[in-house]
PDB file of N, CA and C in Angstrom:
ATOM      1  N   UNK A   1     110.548 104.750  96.848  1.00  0.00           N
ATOM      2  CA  UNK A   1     109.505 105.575  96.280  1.00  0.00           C
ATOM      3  C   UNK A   1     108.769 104.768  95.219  1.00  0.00           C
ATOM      4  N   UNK A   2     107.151 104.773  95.807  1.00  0.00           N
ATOM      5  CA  UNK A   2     106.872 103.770  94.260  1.00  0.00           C
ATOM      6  C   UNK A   2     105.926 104.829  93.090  1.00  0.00           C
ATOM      7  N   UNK A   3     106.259 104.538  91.898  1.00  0.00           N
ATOM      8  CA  UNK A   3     106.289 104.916  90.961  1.00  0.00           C
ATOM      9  C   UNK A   3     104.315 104.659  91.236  1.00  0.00           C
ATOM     10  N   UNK A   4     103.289 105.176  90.763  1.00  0.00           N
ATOM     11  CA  UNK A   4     101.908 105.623  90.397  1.00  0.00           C
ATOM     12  C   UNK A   4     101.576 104.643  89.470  1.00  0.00           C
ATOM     13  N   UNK A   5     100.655 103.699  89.533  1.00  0.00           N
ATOM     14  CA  UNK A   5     100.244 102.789  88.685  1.00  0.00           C
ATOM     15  C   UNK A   5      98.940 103.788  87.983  1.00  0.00           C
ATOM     16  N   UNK A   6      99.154 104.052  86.814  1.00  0.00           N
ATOM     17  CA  UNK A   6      97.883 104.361  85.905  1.00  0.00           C
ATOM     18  C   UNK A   6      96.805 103.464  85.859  1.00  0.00           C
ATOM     19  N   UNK A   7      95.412 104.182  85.656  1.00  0.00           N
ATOM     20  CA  UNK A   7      94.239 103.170  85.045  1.00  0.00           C
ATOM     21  C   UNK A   7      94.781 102.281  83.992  1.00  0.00           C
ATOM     22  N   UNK A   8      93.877 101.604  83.643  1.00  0.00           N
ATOM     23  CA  UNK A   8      93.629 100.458  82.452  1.00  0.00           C
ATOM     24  C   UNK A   8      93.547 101.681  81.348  1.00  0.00           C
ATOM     25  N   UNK A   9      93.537 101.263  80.014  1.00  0.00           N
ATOM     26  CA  UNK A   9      93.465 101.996  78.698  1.00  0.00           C
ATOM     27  C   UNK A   9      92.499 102.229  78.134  1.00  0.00           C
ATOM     28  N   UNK A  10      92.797 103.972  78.178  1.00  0.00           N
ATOM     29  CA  UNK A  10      91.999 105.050  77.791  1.00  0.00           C
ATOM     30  C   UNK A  10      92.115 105.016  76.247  1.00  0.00           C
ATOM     31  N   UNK A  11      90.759 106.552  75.624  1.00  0.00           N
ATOM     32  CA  UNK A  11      91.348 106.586  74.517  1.00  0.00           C
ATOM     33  C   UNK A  11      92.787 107.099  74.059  1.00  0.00           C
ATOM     34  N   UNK A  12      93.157 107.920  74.825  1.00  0.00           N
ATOM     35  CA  UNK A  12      94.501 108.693  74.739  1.00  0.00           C
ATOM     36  C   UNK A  12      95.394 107.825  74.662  1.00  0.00           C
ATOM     37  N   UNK A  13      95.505 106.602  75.636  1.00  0.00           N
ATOM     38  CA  UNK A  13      95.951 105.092  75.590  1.00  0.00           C
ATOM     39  C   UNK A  13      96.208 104.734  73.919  1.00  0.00           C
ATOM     40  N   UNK A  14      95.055 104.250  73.674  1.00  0.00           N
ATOM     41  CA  UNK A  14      95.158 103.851  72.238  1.00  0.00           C
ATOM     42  C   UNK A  14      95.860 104.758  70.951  1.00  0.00           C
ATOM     43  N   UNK A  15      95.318 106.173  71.038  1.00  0.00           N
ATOM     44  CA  UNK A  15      95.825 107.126  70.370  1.00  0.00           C
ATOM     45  C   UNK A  15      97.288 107.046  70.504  1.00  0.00           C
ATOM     46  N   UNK A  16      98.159 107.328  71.482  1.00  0.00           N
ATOM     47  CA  UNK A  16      99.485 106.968  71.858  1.00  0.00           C
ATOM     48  C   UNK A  16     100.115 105.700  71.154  1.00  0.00           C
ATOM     49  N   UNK A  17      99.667 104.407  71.252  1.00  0.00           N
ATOM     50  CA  UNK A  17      99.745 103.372  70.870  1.00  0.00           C
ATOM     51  C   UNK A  17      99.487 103.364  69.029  1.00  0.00           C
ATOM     52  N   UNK A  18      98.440 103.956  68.621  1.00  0.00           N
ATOM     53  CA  UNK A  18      98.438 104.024  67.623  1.00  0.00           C
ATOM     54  C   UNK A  18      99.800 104.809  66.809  1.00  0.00           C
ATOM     55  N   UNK A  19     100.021 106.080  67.310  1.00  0.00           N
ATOM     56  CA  UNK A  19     101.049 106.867  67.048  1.00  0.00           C
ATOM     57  C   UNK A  19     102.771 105.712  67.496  1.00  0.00           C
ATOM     58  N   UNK A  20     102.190 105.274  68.045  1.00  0.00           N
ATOM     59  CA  UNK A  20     103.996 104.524  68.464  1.00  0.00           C
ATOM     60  C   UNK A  20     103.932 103.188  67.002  1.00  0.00           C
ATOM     61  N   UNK A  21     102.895 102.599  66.696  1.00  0.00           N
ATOM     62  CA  UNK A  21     102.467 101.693  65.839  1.00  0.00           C
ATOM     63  C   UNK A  21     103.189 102.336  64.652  1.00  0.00           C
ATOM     64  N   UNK A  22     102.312 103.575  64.284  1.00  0.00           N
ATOM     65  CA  UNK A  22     103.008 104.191  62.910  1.00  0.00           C
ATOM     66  C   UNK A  22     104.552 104.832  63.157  1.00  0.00           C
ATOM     67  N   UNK A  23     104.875 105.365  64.129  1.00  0.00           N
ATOM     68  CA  UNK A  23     106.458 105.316  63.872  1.00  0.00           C
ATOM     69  C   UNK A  23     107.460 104.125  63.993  1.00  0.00           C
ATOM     70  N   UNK A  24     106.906 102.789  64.620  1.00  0.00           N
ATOM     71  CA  UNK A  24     107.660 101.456  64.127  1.00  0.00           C
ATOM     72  C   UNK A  24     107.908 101.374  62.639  1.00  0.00           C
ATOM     73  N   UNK A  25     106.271 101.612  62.145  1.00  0.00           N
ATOM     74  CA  UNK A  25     106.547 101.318  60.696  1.00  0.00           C
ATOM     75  C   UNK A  25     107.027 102.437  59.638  1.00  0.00           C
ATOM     76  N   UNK A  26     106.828 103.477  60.191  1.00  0.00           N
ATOM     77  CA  UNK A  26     108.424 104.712  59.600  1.00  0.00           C
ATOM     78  C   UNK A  26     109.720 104.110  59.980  1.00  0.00           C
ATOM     79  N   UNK A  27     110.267 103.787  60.795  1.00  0.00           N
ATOM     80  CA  UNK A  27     111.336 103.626  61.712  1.00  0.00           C
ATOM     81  C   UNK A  27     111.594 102.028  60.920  1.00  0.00           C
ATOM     82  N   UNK A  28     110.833 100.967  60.581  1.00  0.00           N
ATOM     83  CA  UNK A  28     111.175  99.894  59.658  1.00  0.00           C
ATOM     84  C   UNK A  28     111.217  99.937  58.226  1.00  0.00           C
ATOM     85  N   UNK A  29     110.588 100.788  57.590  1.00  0.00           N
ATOM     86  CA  UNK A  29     110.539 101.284  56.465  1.00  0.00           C
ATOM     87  C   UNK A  29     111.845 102.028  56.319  1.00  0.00           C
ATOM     88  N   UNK A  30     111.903 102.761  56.854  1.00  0.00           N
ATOM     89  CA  UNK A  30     113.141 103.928  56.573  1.00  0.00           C
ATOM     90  C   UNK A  30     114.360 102.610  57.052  1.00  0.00           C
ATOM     91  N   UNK A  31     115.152 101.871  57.595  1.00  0.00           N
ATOM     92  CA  UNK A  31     115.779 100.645  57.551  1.00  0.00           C
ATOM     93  C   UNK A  31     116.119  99.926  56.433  1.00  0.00           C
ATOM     94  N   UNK A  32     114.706  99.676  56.081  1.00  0.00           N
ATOM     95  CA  UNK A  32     114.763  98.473  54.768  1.00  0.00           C
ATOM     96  C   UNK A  32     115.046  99.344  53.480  1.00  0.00           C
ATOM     97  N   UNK A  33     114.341 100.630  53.463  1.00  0.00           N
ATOM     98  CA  UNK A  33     114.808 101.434  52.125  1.00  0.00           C
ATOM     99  C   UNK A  33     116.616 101.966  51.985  1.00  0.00           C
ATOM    100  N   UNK A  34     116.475 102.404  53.240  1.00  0.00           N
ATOM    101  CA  UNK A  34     118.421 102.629  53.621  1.00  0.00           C
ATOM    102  C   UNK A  34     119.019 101.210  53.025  1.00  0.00           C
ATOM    103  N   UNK A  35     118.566  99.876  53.439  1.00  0.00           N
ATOM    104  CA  UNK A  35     119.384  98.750  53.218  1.00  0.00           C
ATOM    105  C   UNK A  35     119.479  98.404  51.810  1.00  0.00           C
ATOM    106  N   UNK A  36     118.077  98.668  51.147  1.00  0.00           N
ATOM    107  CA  UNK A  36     117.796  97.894  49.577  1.00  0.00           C
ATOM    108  C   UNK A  36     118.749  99.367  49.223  1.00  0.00           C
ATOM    109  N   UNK A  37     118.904 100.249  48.984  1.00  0.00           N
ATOM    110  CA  UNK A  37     119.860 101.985  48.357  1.00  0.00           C
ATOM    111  C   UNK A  37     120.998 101.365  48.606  1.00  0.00           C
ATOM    112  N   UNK A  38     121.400 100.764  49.842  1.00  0.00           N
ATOM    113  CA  UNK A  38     123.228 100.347  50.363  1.00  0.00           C
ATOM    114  C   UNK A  38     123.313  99.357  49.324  1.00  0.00           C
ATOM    115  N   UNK A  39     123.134  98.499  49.229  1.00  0.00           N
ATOM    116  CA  UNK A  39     122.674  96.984  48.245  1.00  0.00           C
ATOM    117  C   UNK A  39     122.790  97.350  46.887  1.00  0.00           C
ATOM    118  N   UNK A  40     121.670  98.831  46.342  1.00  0.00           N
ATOM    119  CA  UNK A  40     122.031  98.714  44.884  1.00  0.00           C
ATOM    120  C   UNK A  40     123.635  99.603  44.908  1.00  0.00           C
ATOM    121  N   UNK A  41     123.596 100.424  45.323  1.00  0.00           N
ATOM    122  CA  UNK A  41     125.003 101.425  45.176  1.00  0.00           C
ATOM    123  C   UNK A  41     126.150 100.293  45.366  1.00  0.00           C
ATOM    124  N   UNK A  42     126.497  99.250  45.916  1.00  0.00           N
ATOM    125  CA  UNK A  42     127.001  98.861  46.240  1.00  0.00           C
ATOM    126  C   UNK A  42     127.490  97.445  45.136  1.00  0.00           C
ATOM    127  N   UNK A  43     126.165  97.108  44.900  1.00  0.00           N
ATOM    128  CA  UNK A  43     126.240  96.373  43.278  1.00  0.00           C
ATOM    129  C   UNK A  43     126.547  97.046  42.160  1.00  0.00           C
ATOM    130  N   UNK A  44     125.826  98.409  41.747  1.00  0.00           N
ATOM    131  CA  UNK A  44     125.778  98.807  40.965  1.00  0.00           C
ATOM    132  C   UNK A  44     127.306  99.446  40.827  1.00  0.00           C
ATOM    133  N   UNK A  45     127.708 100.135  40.833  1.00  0.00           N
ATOM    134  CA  UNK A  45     128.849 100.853  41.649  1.00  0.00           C
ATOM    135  C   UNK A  45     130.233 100.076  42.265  1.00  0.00           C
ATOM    136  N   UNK A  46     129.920  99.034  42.304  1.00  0.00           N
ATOM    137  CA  UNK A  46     130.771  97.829  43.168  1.00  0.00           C
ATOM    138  C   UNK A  46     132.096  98.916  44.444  1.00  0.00           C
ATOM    139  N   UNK A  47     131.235  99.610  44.980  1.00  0.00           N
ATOM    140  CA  UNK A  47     132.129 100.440  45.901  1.00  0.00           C
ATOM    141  C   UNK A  47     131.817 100.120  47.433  1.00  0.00           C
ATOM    142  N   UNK A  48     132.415 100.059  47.994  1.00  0.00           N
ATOM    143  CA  UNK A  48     132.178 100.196  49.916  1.00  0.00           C
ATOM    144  C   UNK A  48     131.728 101.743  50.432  1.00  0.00           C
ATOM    145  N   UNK A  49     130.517 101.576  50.520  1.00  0.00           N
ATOM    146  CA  UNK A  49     129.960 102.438  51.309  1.00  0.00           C
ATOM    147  C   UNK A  49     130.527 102.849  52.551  1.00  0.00           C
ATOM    148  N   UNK A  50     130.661 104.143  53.078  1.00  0.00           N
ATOM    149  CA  UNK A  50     131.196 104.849  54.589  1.00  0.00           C
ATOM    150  C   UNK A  50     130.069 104.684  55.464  1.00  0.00           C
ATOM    151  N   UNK A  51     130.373 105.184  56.549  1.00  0.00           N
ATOM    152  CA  UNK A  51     129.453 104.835  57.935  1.00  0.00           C
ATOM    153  C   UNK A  51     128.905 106.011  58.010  1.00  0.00           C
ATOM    154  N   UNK A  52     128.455 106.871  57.012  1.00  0.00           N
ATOM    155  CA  UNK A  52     126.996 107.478  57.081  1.00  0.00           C
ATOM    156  C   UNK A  52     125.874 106.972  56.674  1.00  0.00           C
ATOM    157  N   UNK A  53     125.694 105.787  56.164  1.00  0.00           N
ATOM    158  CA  UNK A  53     125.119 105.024  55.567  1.00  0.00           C
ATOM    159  C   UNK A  53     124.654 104.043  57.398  1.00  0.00           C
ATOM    160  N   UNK A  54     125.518 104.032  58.148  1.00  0.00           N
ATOM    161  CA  UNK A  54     124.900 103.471  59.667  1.00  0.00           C
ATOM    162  C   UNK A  54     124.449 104.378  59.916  1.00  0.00           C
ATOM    163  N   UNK A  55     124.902 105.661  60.050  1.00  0.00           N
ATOM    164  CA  UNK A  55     124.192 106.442  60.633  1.00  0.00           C
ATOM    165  C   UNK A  55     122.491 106.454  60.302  1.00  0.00           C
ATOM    166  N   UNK A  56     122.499 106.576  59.178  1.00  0.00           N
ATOM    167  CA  UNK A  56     121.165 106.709  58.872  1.00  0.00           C
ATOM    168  C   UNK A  56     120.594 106.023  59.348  1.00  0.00           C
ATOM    169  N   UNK A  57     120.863 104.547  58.596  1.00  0.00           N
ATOM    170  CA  UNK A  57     119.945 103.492  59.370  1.00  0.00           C
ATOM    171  C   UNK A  57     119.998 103.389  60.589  1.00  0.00           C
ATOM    172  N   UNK A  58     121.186 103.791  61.955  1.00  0.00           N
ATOM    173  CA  UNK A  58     121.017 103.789  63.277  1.00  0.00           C
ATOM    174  C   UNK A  58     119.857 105.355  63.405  1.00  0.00           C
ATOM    175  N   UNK A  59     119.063 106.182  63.079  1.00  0.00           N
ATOM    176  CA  UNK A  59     118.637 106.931  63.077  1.00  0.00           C
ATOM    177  C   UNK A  59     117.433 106.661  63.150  1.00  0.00           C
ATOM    178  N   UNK A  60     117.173 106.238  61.724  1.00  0.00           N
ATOM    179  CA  UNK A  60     115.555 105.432  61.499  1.00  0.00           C
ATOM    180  C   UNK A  60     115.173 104.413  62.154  1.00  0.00           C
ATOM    181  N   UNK A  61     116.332 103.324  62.720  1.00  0.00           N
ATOM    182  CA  UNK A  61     115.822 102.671  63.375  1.00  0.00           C
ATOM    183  C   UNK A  61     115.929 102.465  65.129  1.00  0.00           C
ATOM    184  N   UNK A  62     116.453 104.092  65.401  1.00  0.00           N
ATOM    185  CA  UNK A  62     116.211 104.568  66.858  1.00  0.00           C
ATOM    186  C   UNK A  62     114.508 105.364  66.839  1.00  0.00           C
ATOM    187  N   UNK A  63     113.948 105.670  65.625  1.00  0.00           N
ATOM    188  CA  UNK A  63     113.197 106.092  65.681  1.00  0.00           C
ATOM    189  C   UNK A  63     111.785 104.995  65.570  1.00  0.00           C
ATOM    190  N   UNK A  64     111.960 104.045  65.005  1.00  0.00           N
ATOM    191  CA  UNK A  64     111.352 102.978  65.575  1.00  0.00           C
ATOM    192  C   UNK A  64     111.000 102.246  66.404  1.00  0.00           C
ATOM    193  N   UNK A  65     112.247 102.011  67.271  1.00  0.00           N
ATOM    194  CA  UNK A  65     112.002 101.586  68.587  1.00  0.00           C
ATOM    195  C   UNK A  65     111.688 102.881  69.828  1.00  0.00           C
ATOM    196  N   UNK A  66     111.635 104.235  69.352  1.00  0.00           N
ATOM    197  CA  UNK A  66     110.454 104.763  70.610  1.00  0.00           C
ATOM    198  C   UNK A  66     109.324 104.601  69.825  1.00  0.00           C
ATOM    199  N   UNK A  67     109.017 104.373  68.705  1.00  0.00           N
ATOM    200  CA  UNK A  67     107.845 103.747  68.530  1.00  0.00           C
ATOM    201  C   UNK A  67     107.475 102.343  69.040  1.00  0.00           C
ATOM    202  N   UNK A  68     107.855 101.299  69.135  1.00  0.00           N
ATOM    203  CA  UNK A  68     107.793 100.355  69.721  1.00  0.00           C
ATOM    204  C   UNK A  68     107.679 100.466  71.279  1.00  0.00           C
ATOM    205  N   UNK A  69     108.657 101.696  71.655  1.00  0.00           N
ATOM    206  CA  UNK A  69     108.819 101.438  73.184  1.00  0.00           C
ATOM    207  C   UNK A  69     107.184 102.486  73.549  1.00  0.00           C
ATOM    208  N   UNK A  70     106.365 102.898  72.969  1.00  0.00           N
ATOM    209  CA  UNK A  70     105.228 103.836  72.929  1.00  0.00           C
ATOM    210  C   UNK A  70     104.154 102.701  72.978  1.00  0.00           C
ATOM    211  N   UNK A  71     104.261 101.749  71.817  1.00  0.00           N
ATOM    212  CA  UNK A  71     103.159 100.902  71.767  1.00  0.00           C
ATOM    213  C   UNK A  71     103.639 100.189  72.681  1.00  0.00           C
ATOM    214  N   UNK A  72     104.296  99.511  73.390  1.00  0.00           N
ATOM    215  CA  UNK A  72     104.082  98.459  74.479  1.00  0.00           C
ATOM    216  C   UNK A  72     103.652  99.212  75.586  1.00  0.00           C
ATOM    217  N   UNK A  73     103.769 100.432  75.558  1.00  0.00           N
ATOM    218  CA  UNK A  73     103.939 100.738  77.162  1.00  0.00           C
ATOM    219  C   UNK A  73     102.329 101.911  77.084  1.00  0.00           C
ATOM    220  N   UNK A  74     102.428 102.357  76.122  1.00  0.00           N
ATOM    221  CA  UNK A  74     101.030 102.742  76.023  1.00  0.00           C
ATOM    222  C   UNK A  74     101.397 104.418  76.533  1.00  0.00           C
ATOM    223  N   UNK A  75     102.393 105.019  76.668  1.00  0.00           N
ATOM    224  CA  UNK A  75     102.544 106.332  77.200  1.00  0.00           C
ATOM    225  C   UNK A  75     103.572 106.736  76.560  1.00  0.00           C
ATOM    226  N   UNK A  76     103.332 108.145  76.285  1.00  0.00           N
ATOM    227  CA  UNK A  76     103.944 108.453  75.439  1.00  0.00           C
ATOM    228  C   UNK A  76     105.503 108.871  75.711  1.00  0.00           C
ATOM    229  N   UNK A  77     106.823 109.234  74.802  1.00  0.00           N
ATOM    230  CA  UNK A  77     108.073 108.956  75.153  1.00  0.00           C
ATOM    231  C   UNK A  77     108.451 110.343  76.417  1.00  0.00           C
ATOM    232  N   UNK A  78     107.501 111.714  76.536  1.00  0.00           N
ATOM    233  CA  UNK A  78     108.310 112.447  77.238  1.00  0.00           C
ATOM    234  C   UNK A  78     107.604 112.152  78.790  1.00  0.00           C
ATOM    235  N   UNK A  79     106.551 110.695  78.768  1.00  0.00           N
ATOM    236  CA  UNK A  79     105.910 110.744  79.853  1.00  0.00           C
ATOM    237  C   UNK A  79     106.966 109.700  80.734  1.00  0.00           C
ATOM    238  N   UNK A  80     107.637 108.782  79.726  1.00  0.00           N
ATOM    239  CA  UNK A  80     108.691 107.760  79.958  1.00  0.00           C
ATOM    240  C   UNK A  80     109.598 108.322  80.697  1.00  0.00           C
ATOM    241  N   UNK A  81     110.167 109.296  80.255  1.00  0.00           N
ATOM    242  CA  UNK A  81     111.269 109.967  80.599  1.00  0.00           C
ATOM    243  C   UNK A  81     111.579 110.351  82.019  1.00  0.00           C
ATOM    244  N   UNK A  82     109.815 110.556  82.105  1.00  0.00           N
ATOM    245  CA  UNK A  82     109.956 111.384  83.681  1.00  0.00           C
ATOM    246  C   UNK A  82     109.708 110.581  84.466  1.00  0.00           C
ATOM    247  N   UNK A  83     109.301 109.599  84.576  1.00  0.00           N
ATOM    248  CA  UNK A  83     109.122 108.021  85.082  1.00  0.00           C
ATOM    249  C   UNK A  83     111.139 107.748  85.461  1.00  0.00           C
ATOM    250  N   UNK A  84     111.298 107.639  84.345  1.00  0.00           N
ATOM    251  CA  UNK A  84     112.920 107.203  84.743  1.00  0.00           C
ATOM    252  C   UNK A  84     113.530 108.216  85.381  1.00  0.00           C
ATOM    253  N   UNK A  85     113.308 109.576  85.376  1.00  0.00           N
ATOM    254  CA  UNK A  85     113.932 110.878  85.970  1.00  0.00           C
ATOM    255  C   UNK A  85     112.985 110.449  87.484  1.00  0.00           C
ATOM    256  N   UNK A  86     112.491 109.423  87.912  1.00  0.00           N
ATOM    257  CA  UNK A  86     111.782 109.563  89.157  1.00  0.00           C
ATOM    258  C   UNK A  86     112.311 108.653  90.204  1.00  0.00           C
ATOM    259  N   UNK A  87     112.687 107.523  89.391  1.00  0.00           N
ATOM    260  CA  UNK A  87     113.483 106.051  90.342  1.00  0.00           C
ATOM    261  C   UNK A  87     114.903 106.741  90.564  1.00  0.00           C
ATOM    262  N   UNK A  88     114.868 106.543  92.049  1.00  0.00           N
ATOM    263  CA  UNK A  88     116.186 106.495  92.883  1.00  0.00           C
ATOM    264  C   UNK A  88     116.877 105.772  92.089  1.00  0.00           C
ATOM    265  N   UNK A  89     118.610 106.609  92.313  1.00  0.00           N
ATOM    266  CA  UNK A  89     119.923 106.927  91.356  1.00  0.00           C
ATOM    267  C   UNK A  89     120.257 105.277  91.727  1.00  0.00           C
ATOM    268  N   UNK A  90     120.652 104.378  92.628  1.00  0.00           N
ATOM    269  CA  UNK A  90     120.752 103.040  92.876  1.00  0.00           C
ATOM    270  C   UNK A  90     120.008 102.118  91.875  1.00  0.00           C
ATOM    271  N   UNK A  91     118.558 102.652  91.619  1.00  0.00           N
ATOM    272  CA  UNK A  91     117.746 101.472  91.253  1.00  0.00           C
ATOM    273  C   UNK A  91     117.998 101.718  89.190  1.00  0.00           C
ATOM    274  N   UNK A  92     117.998 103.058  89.217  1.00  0.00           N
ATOM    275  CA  UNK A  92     118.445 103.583  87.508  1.00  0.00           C
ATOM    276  C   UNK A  92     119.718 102.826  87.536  1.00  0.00           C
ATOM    277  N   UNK A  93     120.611 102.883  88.218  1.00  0.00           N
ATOM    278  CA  UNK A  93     121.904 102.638  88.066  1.00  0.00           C
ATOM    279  C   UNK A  93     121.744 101.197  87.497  1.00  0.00           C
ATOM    280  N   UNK A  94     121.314 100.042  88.385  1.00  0.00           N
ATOM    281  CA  UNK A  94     121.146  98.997  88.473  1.00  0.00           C
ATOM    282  C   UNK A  94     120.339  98.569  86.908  1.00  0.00           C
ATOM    283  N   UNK A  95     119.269  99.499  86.716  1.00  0.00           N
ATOM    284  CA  UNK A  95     118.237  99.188  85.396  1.00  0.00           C
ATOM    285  C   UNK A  95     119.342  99.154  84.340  1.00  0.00           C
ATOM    286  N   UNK A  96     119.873 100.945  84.188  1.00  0.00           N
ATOM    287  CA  UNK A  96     120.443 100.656  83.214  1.00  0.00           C
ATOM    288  C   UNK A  96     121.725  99.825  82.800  1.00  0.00           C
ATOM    289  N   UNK A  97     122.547  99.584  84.136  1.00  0.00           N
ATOM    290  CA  UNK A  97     123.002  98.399  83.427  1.00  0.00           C
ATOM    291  C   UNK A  97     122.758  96.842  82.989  1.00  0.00           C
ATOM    292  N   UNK A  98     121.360  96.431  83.309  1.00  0.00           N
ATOM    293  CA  UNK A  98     121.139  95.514  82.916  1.00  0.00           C
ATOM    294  C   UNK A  98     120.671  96.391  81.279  1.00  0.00           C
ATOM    295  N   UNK A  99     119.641  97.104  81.036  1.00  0.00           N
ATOM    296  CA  UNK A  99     119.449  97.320  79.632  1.00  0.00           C
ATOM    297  C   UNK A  99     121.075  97.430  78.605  1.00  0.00           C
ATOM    298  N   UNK A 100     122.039  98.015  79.149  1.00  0.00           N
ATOM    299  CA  UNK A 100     123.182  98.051  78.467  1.00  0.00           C
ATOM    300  C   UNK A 100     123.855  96.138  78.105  1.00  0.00           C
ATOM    301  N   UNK A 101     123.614  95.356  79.519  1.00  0.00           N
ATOM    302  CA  UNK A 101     124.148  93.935  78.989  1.00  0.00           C
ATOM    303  C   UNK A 101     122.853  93.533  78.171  1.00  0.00           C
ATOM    304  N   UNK A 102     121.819  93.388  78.556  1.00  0.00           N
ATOM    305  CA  UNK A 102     120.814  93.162  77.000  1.00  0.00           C
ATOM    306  C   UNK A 102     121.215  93.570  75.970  1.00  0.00           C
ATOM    307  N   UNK A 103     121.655  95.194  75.509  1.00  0.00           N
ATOM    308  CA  UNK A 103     122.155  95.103  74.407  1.00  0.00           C
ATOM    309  C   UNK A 103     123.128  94.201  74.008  1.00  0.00           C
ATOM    310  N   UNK A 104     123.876  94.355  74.763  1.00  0.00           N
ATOM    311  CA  UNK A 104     125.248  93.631  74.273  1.00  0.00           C
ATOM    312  C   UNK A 104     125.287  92.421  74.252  1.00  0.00           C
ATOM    313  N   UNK A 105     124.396  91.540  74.357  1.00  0.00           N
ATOM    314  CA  UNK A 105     123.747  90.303  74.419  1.00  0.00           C
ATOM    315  C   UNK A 105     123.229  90.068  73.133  1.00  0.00           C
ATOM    316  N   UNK A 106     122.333  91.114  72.411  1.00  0.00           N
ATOM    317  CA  UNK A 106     122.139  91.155  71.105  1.00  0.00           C
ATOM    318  C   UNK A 106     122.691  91.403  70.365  1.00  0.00           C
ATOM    319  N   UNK A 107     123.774  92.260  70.683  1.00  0.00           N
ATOM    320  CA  UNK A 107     124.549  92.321  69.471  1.00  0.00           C
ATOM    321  C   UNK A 107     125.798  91.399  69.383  1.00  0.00           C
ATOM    322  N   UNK A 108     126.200  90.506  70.074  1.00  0.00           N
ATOM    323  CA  UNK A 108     127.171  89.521  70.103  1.00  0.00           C
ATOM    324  C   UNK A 108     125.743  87.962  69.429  1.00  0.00           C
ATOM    325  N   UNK A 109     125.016  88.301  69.726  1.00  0.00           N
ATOM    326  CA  UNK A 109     123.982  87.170  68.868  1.00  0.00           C
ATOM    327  C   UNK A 109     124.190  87.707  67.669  1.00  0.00           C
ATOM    328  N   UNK A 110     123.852  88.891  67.134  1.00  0.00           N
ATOM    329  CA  UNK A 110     123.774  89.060  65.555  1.00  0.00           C
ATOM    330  C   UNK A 110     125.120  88.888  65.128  1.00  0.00           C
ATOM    331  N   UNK A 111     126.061  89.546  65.827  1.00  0.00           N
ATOM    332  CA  UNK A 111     127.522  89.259  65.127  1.00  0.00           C
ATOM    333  C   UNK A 111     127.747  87.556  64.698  1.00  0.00           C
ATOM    334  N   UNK A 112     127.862  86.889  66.361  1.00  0.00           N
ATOM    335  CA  UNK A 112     127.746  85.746  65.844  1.00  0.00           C
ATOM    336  C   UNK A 112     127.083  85.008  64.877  1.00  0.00           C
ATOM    337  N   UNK A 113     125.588  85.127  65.061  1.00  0.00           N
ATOM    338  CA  UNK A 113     124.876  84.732  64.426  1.00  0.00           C
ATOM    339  C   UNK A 113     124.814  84.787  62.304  1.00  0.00           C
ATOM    340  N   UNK A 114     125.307  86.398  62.179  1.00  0.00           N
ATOM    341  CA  UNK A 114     125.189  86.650  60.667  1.00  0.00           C
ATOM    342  C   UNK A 114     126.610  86.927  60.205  1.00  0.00           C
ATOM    343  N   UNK A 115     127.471  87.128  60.933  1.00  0.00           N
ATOM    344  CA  UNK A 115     128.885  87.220  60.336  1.00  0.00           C
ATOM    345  C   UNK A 115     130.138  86.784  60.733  1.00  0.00           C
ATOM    346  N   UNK A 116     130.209  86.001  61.614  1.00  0.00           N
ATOM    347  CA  UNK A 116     131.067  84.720  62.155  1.00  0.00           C
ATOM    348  C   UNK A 116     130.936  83.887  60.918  1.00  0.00           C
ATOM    349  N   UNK A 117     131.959  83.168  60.333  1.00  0.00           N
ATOM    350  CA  UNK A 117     131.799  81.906  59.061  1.00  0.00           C
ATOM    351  C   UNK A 117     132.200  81.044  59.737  1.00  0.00           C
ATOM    352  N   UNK A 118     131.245  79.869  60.215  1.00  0.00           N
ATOM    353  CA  UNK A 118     131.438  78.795  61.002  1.00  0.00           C
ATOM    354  C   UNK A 118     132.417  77.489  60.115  1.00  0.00           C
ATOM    355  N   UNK A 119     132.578  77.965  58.774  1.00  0.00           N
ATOM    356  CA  UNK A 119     133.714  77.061  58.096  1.00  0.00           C
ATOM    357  C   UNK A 119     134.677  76.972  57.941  1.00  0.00           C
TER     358      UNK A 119
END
């Protein structure tokens, strides 16, 4: 079954895009303010913060990336949805496990990368 190729970009296009633009930068903002708050409490206070403190930031910055995933794709997230509710259960199957080893591809880079001590 093939999925409907849309026109080239409309204004609604851009509008969409614009709206995915400003929730990246809610969705990065709300991140960096969660991180600099973890940072002072954490100096100030010299205490270990709990994992509501991920939560948050996994929150704000799930809310960023459907902003991101809005501006690349130019449509908006409940139009996405039904796009993926449309590809045969084989070919989803197949997608999402490659999107699941991408993640996990990135996050064995950042681990490695920022908290492995190579000394």
């Amino acid at each position: 079954m093939m999925i409907p190729v849309d026109p080239p970009e409309t204004t609604s296009e851009k509008n969409v895009r614009m709206k995915g633009l400003l929730k990246l930068f809610i969705g990065a903002a709300g991140v960096a303010a969660g991180i600099v708050v973890m940072m002072y409490v954490a100096e100030t206070y010299m205490m270990v913060l709990g994992h509501g403190w991920v939560a948050m930031l996994g929150v704000a910055g799930a809310y960023g990336l459907t902003g991101l995933m809005q501006l690349i794709t130019g449509m908006p997230f409940s139009q996405m949805a039904r796009r993926w509710d449309q590809i045969p259960s084989v070919q989803k199957f197949f997608l999402g496990l490659l999107i699941f080893a991408a993640a996990m591809g990135v996050l064995a880079w950042v681990i490695v990368t920022f908290f492995v001590n190579p000394y």
